[in-house]
Protein backbone atom coordinates (compact mmCIF):
# COMPACT_ATOMS: atom_id res chain seq x y z
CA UNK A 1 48.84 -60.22 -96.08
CA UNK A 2 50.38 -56.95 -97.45
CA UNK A 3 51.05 -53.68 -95.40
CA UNK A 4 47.97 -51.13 -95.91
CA UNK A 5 49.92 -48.17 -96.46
CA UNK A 6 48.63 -44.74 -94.63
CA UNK A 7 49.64 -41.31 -94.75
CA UNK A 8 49.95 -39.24 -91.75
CA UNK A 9 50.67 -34.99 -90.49
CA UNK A 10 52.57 -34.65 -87.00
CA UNK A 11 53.08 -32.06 -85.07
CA UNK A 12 56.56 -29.98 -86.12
CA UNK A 13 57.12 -28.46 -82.97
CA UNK A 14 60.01 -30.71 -80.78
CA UNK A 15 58.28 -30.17 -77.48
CA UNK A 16 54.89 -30.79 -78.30
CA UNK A 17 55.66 -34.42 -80.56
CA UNK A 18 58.19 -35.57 -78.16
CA UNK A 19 55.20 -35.16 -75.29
CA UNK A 20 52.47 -36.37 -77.17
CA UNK A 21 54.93 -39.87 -78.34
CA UNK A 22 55.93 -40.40 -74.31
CA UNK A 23 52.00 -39.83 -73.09
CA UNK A 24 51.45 -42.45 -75.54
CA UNK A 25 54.45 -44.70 -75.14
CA UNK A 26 53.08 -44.51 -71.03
CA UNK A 27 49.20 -45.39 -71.78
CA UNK A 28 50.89 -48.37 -73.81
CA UNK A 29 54.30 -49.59 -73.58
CA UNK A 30 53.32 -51.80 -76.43
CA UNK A 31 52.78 -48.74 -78.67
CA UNK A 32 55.03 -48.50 -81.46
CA UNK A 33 53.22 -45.94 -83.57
CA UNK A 34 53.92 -42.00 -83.23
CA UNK A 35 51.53 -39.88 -82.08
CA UNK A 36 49.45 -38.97 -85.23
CA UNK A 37 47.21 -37.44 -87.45
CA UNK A 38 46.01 -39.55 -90.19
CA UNK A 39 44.71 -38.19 -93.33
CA UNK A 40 44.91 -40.50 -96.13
CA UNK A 41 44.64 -44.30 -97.05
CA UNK A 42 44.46 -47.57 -96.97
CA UNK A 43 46.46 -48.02 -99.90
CA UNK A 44 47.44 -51.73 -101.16
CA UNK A 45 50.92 -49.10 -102.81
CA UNK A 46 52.66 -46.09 -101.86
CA UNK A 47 52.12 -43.13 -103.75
CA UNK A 48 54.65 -41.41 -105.42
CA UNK A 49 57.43 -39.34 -103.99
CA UNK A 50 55.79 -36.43 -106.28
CA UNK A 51 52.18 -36.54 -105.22
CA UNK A 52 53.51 -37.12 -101.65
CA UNK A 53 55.79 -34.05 -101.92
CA UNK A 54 52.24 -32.10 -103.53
CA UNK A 55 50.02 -32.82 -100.91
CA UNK A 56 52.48 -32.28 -98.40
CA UNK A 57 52.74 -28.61 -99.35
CA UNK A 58 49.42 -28.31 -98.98
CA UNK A 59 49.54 -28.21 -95.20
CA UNK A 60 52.76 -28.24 -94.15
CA UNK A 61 52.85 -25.12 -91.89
CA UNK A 62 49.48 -25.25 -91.24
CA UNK A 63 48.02 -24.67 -87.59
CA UNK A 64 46.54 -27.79 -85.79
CA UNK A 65 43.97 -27.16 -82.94
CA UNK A 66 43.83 -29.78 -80.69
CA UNK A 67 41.29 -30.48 -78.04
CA UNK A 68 38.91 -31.52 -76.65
CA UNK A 69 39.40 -35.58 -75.74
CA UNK A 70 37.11 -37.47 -77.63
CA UNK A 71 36.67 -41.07 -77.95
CA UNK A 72 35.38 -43.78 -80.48
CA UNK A 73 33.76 -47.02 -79.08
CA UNK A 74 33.02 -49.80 -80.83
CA UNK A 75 31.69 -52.56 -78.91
CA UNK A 76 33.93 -53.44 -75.73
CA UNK A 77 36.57 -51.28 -77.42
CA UNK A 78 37.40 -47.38 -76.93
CA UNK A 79 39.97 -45.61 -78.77
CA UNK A 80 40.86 -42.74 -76.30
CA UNK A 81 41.94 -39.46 -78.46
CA UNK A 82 42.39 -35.46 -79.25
CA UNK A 83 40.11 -33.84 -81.84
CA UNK A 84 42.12 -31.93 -84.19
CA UNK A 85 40.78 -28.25 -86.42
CA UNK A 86 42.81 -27.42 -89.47
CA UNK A 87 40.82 -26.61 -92.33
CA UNK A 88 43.93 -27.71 -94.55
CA UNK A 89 43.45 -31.06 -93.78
CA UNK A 90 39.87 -31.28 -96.20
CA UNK A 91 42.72 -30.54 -99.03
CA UNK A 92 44.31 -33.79 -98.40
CA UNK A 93 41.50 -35.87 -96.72
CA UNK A 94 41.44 -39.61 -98.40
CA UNK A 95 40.52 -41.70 -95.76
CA UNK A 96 37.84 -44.95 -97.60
CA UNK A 97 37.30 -46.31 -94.21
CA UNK A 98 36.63 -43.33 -92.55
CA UNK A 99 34.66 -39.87 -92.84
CA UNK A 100 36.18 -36.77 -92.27
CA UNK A 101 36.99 -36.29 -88.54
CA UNK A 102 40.54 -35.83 -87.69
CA UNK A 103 42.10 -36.67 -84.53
CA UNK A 104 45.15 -38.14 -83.09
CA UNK A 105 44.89 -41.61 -81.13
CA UNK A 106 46.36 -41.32 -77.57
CA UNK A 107 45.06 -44.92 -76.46
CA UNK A 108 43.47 -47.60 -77.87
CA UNK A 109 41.93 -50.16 -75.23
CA UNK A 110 38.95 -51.96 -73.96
CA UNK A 111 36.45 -50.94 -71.10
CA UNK A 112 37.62 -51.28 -67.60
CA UNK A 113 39.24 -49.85 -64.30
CA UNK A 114 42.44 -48.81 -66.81
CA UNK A 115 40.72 -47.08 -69.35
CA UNK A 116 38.49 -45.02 -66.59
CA UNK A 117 41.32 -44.11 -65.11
CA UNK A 118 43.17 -42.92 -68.43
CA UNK A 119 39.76 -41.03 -69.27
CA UNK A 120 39.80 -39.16 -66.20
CA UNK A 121 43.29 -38.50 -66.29
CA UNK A 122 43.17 -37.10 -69.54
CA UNK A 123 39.78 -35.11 -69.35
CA UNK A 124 41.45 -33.40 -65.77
CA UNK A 125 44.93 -32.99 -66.85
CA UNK A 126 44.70 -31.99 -71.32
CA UNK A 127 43.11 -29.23 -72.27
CA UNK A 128 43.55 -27.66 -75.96
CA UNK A 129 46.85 -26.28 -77.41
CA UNK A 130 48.12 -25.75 -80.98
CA UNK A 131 50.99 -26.75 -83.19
CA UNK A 132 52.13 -26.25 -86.78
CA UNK A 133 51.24 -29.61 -89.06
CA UNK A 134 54.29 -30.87 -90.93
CA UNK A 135 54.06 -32.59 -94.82
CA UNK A 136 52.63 -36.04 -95.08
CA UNK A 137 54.54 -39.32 -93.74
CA UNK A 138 54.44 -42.44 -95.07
CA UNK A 139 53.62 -45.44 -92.70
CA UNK A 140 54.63 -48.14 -92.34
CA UNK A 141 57.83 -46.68 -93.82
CA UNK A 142 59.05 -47.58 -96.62
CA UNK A 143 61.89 -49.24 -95.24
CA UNK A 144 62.02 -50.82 -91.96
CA UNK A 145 58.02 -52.27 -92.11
CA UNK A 146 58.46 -53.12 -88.18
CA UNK A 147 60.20 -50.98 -87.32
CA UNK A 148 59.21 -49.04 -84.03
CA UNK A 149 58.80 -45.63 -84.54
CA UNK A 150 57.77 -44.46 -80.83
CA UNK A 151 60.34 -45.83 -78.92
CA UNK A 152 63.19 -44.27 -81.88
CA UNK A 153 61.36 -40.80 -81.38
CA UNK A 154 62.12 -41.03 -77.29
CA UNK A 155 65.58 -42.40 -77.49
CA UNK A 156 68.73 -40.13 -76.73
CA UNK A 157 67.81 -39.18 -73.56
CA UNK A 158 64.25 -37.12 -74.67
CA UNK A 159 61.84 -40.06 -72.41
CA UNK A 160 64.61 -39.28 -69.43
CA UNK A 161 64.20 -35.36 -69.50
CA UNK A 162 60.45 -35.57 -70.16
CA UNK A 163 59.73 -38.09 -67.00
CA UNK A 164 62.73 -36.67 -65.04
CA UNK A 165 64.84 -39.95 -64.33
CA UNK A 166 66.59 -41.94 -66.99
CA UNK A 167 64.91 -44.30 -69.01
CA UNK A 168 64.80 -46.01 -71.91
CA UNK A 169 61.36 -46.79 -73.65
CA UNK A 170 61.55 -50.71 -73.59
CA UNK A 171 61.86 -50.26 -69.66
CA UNK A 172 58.31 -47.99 -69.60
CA UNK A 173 56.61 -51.31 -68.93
CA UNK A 174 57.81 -52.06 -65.79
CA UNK A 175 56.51 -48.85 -64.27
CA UNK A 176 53.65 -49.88 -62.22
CA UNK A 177 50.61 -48.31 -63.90
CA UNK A 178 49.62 -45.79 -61.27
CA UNK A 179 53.05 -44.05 -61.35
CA UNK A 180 52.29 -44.22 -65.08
CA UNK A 181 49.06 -41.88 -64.24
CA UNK A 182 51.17 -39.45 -62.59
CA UNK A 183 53.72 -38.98 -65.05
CA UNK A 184 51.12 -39.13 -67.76
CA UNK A 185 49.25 -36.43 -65.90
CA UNK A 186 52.15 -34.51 -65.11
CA UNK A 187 53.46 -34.24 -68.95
CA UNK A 188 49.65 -33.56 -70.04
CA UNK A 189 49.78 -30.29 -67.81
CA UNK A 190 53.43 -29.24 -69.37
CA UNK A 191 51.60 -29.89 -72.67
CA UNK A 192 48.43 -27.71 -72.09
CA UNK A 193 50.07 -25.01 -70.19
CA UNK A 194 53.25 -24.02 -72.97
CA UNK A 195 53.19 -22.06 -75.86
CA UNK A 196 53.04 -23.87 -79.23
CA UNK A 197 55.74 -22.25 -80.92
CA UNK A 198 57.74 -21.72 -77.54
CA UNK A 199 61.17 -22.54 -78.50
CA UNK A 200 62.05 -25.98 -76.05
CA UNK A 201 65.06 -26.84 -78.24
CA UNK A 202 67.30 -26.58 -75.49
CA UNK A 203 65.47 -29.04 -73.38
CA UNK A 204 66.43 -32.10 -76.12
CA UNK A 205 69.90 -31.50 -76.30
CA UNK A 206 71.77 -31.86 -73.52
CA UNK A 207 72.94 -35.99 -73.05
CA UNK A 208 73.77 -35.54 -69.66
CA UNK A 209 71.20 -38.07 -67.79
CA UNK A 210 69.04 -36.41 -65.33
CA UNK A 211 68.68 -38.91 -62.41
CA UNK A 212 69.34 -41.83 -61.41
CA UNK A 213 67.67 -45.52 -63.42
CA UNK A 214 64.59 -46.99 -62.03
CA UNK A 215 65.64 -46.21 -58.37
CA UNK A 216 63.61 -42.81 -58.69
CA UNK A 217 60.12 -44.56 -59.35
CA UNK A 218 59.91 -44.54 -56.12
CA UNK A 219 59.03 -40.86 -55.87
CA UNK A 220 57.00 -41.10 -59.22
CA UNK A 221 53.48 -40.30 -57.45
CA UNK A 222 54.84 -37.43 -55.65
CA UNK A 223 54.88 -35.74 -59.04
């Protein structure tokens, strides 16, 4: 079956799409897809460079308002998620499956004790916040169909700094899932409470490892 191509905005700010791509990576350490905001597609092709580069401009720099939680169920499943304002977006909209309602996924699950807890986790811990939207991105990409963009986005040492012990994001899964909540709900707080265009540069580019490896799960739900 061929790839359904899709076109997608992201936050530009560091801090804010290196937060939003761990709280996802921790509701699912399956997840391989960045935290998004889709606007356009399926496609059976990509479109070209030139109409990608067009559209792009048309929002790129744009503010996106995001909040409140939402959700979409369909049956047993729920697709947990942040409503997201930007009037810019209607200039690019294309979505044939889909009427206009932009948002960006945080989980996608079925009912049950998990996805209770990740609603009320989210509903107590994310309120709204803003960020500038960057151009359109291609996914999958055009090279590297499998390849998993969520765990790329968090390597270097920006999952360690964000969770405050070092990690790498094939390891998230053996966090037990309640220490999960915690961090989850600690990095939705950081999220809700800081400036959108504060600058947190500094915060990504140190290497030096914060703590110790898995050792320091032990203190997780203290956070």
């Amino acid at each position: 079956m061929a790839n359904r191509i899709f076109y997608f905005v992201e936050p530009a700010e560091p801090y804010i799409r290196h937060h939003l791509n761990a709280i996802r990576l921790l509701c699912d350490p399956r997840e391989n897809k960045l935290a998004h905001v889709t606007v356009r597609g399926p496609y059976e092709s990509s479109l070209s460079a030139e109409r990608i580069d067009s559209l792009g401009q048309l929002v790129k720099g744009e503010i996106l308002q995001f909040g409140p939680i939402g959700e979409f169920v369909i049956g047993r499943k729920i697709n947990l998620h942040l409503e997201c304002e930007c009037d810019a977006l209607k200039k690019v909209w294309d979505k044939s499956d889909f009427g206009y309602r932009p948002h960006l996924t945080i989980f996608d699950g079925t009912r049950g004790p998990y996805m209770e807890s990740m609603r009320r986790v989210m509903l107590h811990s994310l309120g709204h916040f803003k960020a500038s939207c960057t151009s359109l991105v291609e996914y999958p990409p055009p090279r590297g169909r499998n390849h998993n963009m969520l765990a790329e986005s968090l390597r270097g040492g920006v999952l360690s700094r964000l969770v405050g012990f070092n990690i790498e994001p094939e390891d998230v899964g053996q966090i037990p899932s309640g220490d999960r909540f915690s961090l989850i709900s600690r990095l939705c707080q950081q999220l809700s409470r800081r400036s959108s265009f504060f600058d947190q540069a500094d915060l990504f580019e140190d290497a030096t490892p914060p703590v110790p490896h898995l050792a320091h799960l032990a203190s997780c739900n203290e956070v």
